[in-house]
Protein backbone atom coordinates (compact mmCIF):
# COMPACT_ATOMS: atom_id res chain seq x y z
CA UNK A 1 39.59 -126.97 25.84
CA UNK A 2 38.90 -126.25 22.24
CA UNK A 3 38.05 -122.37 22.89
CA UNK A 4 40.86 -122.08 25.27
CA UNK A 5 43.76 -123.37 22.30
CA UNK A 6 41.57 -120.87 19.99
CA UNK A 7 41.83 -117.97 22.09
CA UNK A 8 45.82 -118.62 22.86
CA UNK A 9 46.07 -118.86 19.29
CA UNK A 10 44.67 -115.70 18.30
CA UNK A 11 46.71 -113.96 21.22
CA UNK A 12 49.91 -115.73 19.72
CA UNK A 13 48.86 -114.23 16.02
CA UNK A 14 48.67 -110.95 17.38
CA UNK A 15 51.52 -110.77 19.44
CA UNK A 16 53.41 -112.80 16.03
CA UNK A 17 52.25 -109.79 13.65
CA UNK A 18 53.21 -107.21 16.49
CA UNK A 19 57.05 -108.06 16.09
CA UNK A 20 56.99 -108.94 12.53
CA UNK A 21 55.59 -105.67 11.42
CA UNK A 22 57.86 -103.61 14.19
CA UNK A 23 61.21 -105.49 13.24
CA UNK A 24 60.81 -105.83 9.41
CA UNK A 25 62.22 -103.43 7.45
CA UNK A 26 60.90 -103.94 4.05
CA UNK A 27 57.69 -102.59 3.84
CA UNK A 28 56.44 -104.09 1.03
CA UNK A 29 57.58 -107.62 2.37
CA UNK A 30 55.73 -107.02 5.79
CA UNK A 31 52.74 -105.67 3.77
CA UNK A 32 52.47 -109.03 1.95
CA UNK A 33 53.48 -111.70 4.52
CA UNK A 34 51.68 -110.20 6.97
CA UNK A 35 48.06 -110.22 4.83
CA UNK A 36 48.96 -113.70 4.00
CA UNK A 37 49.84 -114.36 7.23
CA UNK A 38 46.51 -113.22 8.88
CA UNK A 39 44.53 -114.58 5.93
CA UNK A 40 46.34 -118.16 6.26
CA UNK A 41 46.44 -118.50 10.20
CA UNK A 42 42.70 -117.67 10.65
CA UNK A 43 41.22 -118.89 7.86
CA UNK A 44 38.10 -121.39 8.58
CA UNK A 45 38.01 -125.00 7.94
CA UNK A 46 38.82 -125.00 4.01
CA UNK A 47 35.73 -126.72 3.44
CA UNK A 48 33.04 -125.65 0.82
CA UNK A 49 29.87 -124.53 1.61
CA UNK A 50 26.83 -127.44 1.25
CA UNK A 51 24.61 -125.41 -1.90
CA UNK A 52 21.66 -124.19 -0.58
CA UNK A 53 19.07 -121.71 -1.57
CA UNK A 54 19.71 -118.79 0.10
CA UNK A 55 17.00 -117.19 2.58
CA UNK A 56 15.11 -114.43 1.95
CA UNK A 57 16.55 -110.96 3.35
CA UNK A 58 15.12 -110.15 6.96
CA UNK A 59 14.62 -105.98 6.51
CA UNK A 60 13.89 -106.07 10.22
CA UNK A 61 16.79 -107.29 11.23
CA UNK A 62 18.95 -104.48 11.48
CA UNK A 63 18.54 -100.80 10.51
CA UNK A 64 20.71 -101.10 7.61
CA UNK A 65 18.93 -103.23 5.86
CA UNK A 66 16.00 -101.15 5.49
CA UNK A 67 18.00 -98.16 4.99
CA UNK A 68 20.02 -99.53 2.16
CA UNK A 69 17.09 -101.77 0.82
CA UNK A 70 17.72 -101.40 -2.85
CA UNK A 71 20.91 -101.84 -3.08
CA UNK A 72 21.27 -104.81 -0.69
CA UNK A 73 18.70 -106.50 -2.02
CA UNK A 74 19.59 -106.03 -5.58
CA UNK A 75 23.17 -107.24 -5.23
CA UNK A 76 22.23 -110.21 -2.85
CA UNK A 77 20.20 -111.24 -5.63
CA UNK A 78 23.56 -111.06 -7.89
CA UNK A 79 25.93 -112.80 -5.73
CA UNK A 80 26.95 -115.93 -4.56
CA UNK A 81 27.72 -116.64 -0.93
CA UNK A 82 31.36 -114.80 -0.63
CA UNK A 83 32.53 -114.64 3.12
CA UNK A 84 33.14 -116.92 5.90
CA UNK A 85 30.79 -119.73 3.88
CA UNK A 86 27.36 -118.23 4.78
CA UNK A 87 27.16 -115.03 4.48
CA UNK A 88 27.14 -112.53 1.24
CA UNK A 89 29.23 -109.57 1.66
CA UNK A 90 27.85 -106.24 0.01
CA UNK A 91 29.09 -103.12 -0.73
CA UNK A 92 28.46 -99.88 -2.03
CA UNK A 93 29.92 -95.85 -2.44
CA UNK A 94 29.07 -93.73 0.18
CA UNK A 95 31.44 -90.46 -1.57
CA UNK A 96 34.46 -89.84 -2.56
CA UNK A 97 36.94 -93.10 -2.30
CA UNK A 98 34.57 -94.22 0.69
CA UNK A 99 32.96 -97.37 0.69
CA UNK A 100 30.08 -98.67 2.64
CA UNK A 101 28.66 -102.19 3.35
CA UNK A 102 26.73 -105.27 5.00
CA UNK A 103 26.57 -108.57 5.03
CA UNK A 104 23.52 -110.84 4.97
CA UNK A 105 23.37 -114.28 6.31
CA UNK A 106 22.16 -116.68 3.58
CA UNK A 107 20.75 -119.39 5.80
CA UNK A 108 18.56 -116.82 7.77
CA UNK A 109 18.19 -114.05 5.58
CA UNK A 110 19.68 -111.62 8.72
CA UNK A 111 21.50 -108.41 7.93
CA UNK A 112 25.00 -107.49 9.79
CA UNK A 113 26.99 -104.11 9.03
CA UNK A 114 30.62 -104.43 8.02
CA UNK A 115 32.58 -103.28 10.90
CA UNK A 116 33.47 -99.50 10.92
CA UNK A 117 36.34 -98.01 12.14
CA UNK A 118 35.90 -94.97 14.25
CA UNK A 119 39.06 -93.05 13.34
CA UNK A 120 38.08 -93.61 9.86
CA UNK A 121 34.38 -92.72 9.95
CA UNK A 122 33.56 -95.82 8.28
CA UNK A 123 34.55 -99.30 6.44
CA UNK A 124 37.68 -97.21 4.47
CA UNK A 125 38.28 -97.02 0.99
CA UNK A 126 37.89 -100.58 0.32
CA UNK A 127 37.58 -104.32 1.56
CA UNK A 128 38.89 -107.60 1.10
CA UNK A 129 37.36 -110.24 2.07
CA UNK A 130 37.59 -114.41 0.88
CA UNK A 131 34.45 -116.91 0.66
CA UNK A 132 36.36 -119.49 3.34
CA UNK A 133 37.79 -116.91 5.61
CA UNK A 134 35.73 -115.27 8.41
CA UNK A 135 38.64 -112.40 8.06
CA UNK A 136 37.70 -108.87 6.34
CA UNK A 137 40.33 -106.53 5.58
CA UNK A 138 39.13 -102.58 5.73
CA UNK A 139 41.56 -100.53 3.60
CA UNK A 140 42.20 -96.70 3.97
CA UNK A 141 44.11 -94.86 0.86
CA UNK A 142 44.85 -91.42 0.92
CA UNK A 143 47.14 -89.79 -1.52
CA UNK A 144 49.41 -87.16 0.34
CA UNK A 145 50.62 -83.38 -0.62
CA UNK A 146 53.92 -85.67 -2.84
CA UNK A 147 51.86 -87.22 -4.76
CA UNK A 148 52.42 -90.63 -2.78
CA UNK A 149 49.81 -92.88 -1.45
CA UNK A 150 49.27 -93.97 2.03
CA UNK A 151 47.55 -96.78 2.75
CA UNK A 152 46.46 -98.47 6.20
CA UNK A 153 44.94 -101.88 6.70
CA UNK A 154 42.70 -103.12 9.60
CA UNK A 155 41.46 -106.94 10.01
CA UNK A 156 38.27 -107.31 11.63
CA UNK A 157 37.42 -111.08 12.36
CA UNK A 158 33.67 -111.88 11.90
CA UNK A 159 32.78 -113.86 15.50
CA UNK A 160 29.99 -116.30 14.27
CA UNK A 161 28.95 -117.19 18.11
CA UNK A 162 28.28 -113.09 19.14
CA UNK A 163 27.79 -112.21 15.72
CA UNK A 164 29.78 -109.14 15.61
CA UNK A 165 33.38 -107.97 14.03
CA UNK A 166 36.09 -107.39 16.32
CA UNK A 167 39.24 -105.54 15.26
CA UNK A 168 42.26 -108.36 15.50
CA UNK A 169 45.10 -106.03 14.02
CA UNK A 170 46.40 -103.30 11.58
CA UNK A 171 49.14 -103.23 9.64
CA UNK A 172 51.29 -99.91 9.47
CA UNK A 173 50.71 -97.43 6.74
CA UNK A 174 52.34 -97.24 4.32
CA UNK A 175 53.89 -95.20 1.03
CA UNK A 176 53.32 -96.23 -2.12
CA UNK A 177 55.55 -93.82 -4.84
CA UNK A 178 54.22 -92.84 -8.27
């Protein structure tokens, strides 16, 4: 019963931010409300992670990890535990206002990518992401022949029973004036 008020729920978000962002028409307003929204509505249970030592980094656990050794393991090192209360979100450049990441689980010590958008070619020009939220926000910002930026947002929600990302909603781009 449980899954079944979950999954209506996350239908009713959707369907929620679908006519929000269509029917607003202040941009910046919908920009806001609707990353708070998002953030707020699917947020996990707000409590805090029990300490624990975190796991040693399996390299065979995904491709990624062994590609991007260095850096992974350098800045897993660094950080604390960051998103959805186990796992440690890591980032790193991959060119020109492109970013590129994974995440490593801290009780297992298994590697995940970040999700990648196909229309993008990758995780965007940033993400967002809190410690007690399983929700990670890919970012896209172009500037455009005016001199204005455009920016589009995707939420990916991080399924901890499949262990995979799956694309929940995107905001509208939008300007942003000099």
């Amino acid at each position: 019963m449980k899954q079944v008020l979950h999954k209506n729920f996350e239908i009713q978000l959707v369907l929620a931010l679908t006519v929000f962002t269509t029917s607003c028409a202040n941009t910046d307003l919908m920009h806001t409300t609707a990353i708070d929204t998002v953030l707020e509505e699917t947020a996990l249970v707000k409590a805090k992670p029990i300490a624990i030592e975190k796991s040693n980094i399996n390299f065979d656990s995904h491709p990624i990890a062994k590609r991007y050794r260095t850096v992974i393991s350098g800045e897993y090192a660094k950080q604390d535990v960051n998103f959805a209360n186990h796992y440690v979100v890591i980032t790193w450049g991959c060119g020109s206002g492109c970013v590129s990441g994974a995440m490593v689980d801290s009780r297992n010590g298994t590697v995940y990518p970040l999700p990648e958008d196909k229309e993008w070619g990758g995780n965007g020009t940033y993400v967002t992401f809190e410690q007690e939220s399983n929700i990670l926000t890919s970012v896209w910002v172009i500037p455009t022949p005016t001199g204005d930026t455009e920016e589009t947002q995707k939420y990916w929600k991080w399924d901890e029973q499949s262990k995979v990302f799956a694309h929940i909603s995107a905001l509208p781009t939008y300007l942003e004036s000099k």
